[in-house]
N, C-alpha and C. Protein backbone atom coordinates (compact mmCIF):
# COMPACT_ATOMS: atom_id res chain seq x y z
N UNK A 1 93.74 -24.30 -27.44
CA UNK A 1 93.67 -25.54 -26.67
C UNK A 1 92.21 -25.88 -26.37
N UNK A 2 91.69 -26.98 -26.44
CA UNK A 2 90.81 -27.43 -26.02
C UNK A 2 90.29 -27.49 -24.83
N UNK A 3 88.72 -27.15 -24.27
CA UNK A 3 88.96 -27.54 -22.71
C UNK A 3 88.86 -28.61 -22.06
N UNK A 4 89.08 -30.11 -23.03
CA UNK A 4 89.29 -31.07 -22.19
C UNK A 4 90.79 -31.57 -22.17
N UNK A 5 91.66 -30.43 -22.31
CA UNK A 5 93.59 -30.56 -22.15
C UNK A 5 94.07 -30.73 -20.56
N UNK A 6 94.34 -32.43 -20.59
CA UNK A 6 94.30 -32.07 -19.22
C UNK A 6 95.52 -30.98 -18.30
N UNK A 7 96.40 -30.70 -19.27
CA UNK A 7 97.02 -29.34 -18.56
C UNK A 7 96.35 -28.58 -18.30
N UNK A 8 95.49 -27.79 -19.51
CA UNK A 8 94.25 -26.80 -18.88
C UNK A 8 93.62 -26.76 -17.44
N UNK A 9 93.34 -28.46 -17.58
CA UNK A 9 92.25 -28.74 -16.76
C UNK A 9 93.16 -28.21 -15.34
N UNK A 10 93.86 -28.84 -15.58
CA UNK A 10 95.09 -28.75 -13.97
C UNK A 10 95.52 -27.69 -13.85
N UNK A 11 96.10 -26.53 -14.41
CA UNK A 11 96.11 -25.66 -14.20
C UNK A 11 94.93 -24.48 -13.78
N UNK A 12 93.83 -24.67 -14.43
CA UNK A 12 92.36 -24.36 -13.80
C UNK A 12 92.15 -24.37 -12.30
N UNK A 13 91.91 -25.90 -12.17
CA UNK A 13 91.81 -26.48 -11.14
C UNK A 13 92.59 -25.74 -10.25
N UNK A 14 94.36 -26.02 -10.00
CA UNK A 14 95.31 -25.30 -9.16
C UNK A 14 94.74 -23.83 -8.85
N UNK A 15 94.12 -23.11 -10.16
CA UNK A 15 94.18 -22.00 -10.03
C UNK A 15 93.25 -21.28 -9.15
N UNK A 16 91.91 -22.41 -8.81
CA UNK A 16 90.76 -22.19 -8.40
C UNK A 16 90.97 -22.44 -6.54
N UNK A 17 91.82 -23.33 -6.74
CA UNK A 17 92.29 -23.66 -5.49
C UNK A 17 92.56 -22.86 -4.56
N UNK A 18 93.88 -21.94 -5.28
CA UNK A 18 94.51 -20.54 -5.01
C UNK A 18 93.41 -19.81 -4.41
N UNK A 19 92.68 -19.56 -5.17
CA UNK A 19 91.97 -18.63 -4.47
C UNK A 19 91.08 -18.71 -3.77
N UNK A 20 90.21 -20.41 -3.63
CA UNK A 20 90.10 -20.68 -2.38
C UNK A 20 90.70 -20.61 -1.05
N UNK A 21 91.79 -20.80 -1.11
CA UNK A 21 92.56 -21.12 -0.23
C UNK A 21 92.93 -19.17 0.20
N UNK A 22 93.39 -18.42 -0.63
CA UNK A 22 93.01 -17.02 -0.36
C UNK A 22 91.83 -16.56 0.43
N UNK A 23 90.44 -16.99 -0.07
CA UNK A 23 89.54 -16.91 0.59
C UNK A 23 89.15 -17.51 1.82
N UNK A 24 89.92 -18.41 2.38
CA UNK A 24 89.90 -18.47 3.88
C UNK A 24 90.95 -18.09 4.55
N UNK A 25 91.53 -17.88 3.92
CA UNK A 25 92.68 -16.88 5.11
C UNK A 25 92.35 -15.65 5.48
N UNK A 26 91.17 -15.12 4.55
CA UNK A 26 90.52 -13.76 4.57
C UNK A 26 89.52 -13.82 6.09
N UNK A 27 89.04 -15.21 6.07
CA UNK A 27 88.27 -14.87 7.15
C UNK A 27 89.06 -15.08 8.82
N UNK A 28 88.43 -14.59 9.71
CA UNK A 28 88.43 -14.04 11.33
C UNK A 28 87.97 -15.74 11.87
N UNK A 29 86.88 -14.93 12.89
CA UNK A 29 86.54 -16.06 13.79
C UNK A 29 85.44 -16.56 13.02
N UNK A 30 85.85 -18.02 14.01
CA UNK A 30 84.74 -19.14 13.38
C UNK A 30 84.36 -20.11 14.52
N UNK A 31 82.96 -20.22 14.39
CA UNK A 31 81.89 -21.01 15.61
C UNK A 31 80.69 -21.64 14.82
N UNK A 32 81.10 -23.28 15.06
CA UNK A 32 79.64 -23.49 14.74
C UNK A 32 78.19 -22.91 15.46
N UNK A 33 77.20 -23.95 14.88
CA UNK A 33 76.14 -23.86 15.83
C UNK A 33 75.12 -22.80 15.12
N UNK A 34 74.01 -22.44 16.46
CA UNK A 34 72.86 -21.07 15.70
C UNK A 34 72.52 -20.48 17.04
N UNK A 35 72.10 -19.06 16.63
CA UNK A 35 72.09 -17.90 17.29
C UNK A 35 70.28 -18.07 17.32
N UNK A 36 70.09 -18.25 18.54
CA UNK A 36 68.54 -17.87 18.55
C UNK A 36 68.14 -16.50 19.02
N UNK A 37 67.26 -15.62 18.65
CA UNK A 37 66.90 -14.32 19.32
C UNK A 37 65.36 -14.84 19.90
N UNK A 38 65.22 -14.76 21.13
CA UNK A 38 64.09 -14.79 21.63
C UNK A 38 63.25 -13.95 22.50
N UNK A 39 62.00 -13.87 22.61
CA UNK A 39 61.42 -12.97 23.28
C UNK A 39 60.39 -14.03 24.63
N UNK A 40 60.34 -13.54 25.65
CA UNK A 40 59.65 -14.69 26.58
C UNK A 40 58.73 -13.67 27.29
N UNK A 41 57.79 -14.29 27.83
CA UNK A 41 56.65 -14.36 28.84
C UNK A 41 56.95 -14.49 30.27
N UNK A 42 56.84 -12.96 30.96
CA UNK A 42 57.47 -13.56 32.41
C UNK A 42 56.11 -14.39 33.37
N UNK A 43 55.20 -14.35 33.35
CA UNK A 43 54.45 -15.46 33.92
C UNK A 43 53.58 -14.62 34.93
N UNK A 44 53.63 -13.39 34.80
CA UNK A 44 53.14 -12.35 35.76
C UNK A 44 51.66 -11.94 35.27
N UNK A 45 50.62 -12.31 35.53
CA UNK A 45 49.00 -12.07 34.83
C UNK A 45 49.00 -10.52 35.16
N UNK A 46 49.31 -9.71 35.98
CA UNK A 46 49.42 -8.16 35.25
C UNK A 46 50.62 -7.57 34.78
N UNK A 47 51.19 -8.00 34.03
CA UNK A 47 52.32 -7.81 33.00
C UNK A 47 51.84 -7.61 31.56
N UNK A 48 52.39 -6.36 31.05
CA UNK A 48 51.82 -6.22 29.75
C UNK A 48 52.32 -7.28 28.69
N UNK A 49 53.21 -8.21 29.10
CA UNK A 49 53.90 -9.55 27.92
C UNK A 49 52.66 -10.57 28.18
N UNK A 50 52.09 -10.87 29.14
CA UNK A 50 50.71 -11.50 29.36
C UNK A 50 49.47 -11.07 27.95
N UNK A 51 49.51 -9.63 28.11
CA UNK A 51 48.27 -9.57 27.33
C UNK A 51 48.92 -8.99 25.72
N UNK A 52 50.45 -8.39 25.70
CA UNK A 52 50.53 -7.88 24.29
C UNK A 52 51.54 -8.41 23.81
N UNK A 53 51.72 -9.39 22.56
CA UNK A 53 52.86 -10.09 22.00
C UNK A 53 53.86 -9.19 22.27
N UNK A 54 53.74 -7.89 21.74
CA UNK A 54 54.63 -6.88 21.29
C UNK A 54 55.42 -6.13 22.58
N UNK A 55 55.16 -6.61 23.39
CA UNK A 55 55.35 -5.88 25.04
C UNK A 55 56.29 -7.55 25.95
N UNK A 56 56.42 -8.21 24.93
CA UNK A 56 57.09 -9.54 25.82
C UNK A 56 58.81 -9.32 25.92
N UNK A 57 58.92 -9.67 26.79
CA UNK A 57 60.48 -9.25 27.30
C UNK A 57 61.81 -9.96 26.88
N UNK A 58 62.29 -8.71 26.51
CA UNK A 58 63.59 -9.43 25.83
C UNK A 58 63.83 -8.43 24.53
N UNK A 59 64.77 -8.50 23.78
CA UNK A 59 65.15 -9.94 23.41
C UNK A 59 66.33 -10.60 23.59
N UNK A 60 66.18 -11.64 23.93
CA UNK A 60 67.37 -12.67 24.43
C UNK A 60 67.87 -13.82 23.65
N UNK A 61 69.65 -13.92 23.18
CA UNK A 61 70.16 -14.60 22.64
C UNK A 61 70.78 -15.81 23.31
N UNK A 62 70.10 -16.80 22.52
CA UNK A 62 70.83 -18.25 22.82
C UNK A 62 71.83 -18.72 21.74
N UNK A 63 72.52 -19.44 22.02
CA UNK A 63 73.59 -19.56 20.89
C UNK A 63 73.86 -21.33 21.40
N UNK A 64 73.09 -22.08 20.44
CA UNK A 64 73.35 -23.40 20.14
C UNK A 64 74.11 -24.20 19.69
N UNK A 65 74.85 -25.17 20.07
CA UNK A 65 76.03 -25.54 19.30
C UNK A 65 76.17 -27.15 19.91
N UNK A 66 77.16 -27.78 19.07
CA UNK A 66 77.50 -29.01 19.61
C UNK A 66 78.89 -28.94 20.87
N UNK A 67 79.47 -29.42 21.57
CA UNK A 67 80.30 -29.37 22.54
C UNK A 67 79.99 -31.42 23.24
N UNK A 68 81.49 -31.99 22.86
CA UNK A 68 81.53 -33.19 23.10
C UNK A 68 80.52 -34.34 22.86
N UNK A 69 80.17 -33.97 21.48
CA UNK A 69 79.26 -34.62 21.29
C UNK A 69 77.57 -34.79 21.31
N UNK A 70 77.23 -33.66 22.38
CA UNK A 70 76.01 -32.95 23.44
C UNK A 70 76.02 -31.83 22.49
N UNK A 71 74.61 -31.71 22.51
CA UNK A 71 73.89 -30.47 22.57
C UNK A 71 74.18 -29.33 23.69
N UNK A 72 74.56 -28.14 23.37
CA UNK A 72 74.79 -26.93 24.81
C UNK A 72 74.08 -25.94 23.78
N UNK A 73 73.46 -25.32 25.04
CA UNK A 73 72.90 -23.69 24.57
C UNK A 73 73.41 -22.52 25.98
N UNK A 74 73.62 -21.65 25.05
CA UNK A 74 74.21 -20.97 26.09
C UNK A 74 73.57 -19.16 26.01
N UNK A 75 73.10 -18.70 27.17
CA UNK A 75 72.78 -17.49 26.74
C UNK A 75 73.58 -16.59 26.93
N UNK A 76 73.28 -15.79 25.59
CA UNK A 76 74.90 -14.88 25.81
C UNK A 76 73.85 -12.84 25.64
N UNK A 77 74.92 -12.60 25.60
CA UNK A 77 74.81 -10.96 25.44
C UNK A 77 74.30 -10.27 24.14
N UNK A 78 73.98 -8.68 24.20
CA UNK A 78 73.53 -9.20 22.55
C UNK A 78 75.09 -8.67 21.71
N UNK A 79 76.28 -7.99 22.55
CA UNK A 79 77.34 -7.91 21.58
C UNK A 79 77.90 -9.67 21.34
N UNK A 80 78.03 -10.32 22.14
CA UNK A 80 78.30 -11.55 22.04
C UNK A 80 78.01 -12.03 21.12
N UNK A 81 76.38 -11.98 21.02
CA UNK A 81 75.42 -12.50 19.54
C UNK A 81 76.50 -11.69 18.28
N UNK A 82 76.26 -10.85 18.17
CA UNK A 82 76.90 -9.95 17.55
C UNK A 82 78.06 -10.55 16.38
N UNK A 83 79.27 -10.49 17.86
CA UNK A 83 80.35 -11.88 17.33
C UNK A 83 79.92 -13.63 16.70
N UNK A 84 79.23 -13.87 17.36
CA UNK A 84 79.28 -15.03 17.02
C UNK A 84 78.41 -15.53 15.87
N UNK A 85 77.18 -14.33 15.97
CA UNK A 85 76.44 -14.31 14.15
C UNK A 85 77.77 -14.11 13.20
N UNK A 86 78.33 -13.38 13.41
CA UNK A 86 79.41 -12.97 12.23
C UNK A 86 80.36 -14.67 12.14
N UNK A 87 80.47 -15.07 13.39
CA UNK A 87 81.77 -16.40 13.46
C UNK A 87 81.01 -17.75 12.72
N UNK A 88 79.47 -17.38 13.11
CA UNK A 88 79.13 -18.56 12.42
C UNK A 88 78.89 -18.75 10.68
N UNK A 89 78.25 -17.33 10.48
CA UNK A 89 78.67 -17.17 8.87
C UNK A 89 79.99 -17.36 8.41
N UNK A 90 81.10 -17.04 8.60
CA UNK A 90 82.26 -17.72 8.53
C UNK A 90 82.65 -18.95 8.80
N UNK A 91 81.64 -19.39 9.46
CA UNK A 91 81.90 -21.01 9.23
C UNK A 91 81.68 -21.72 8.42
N UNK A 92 80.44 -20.93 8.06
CA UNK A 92 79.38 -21.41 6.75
C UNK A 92 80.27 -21.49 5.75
N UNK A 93 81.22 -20.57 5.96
CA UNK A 93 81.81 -19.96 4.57
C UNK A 93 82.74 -21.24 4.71
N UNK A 94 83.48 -20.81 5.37
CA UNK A 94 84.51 -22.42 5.54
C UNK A 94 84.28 -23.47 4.44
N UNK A 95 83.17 -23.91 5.39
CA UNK A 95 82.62 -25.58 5.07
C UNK A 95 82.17 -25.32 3.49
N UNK A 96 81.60 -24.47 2.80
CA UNK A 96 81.43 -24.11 1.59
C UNK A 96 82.69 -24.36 0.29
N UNK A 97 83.25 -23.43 0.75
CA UNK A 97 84.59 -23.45 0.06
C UNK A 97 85.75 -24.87 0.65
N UNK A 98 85.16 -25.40 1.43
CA UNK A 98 85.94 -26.94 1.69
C UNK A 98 85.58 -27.87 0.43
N UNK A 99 84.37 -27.48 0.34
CA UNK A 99 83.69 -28.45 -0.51
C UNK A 99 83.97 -28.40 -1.87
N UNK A 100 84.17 -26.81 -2.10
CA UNK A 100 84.96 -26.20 -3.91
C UNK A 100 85.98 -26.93 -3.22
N UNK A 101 87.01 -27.12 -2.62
CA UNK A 101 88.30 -27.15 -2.91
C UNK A 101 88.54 -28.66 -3.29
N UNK A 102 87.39 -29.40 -1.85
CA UNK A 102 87.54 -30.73 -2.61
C UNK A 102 87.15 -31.37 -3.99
N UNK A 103 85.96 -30.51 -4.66
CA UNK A 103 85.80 -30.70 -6.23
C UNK A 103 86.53 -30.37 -6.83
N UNK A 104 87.82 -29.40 -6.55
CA UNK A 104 88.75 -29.08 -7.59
C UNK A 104 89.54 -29.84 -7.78
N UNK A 105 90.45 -30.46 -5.95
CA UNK A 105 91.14 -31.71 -5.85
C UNK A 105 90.71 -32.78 -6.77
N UNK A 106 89.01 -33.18 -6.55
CA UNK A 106 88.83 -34.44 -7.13
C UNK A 106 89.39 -34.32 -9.02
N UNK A 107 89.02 -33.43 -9.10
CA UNK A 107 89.69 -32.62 -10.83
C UNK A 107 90.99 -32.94 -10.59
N UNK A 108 92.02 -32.54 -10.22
CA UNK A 108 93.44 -32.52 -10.57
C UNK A 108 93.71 -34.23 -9.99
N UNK A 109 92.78 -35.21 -8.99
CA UNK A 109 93.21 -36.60 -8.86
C UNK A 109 93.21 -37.13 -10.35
N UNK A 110 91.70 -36.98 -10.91
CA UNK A 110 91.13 -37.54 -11.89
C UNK A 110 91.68 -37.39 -13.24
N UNK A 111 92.09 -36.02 -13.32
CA UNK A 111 92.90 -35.74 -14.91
C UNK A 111 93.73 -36.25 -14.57
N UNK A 112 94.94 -36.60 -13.76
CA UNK A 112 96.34 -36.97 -13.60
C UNK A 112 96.41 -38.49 -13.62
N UNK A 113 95.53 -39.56 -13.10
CA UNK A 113 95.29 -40.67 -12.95
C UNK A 113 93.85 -40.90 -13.36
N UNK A 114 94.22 -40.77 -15.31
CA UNK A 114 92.57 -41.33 -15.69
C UNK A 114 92.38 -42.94 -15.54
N UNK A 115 90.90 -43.33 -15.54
CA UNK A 115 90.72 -44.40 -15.48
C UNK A 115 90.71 -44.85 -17.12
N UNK A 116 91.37 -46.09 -17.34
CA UNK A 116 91.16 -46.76 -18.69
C UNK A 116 90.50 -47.42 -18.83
């Protein structure tokens, strides 16, 4: 068979789907947004974060995200970070494989209803 049969094609397509669709059921939690790790300056002129980058306090996680539209940052813990680095790569993943699934869809619209 050729590979422009559009059975091929559709069956491909379906097949690619499948295992998209496998591949997000695989994943856990999911959170947009970004994980900041920061280190700060307490403001104290005999404090060793005053005079040595490497001596500045912390480090402390913010975790950025949208919520109603607004910008929120929220500081969290570092197991927290923890979770939510992992939730947001899984989001990534998400929105990734949304995007295969919709190029596969657009495949099985397009072979089934060609344009003449």
């Amino acid at each position: 068979m050729a590979r422009t049969d559009p059975e091929l094609i559709l069956k491909l397509a379906r097949q690619r789907i499948a295992r998209i669709q496998e591949q997000i059921r695989t994943l856990d939690d999911l959170a947009s947004g970004t994980l900041a790790r920061r280190t700060k300056l307490c403001g104290r002129p005999g404090c060793r974060c005053a005079r040595d980058q490497g001596a500045r306090h912390g480090p402390y996680y913010e975790w950025g995200r949208m919520k109603n539209g607004r910008l929120v940052n929220r500081m969290v813990s570092t197991q927290e970070a923890i979770l939510i680095r992992h939730a947001i790569a899984n989001y990534r993943a998400v929105r990734r494989l949304l995007r295969a699934w919709e190029v596969q869809t657009t495949r099985v619209i397009e072979t089934q209803n060609p344009r003449k």
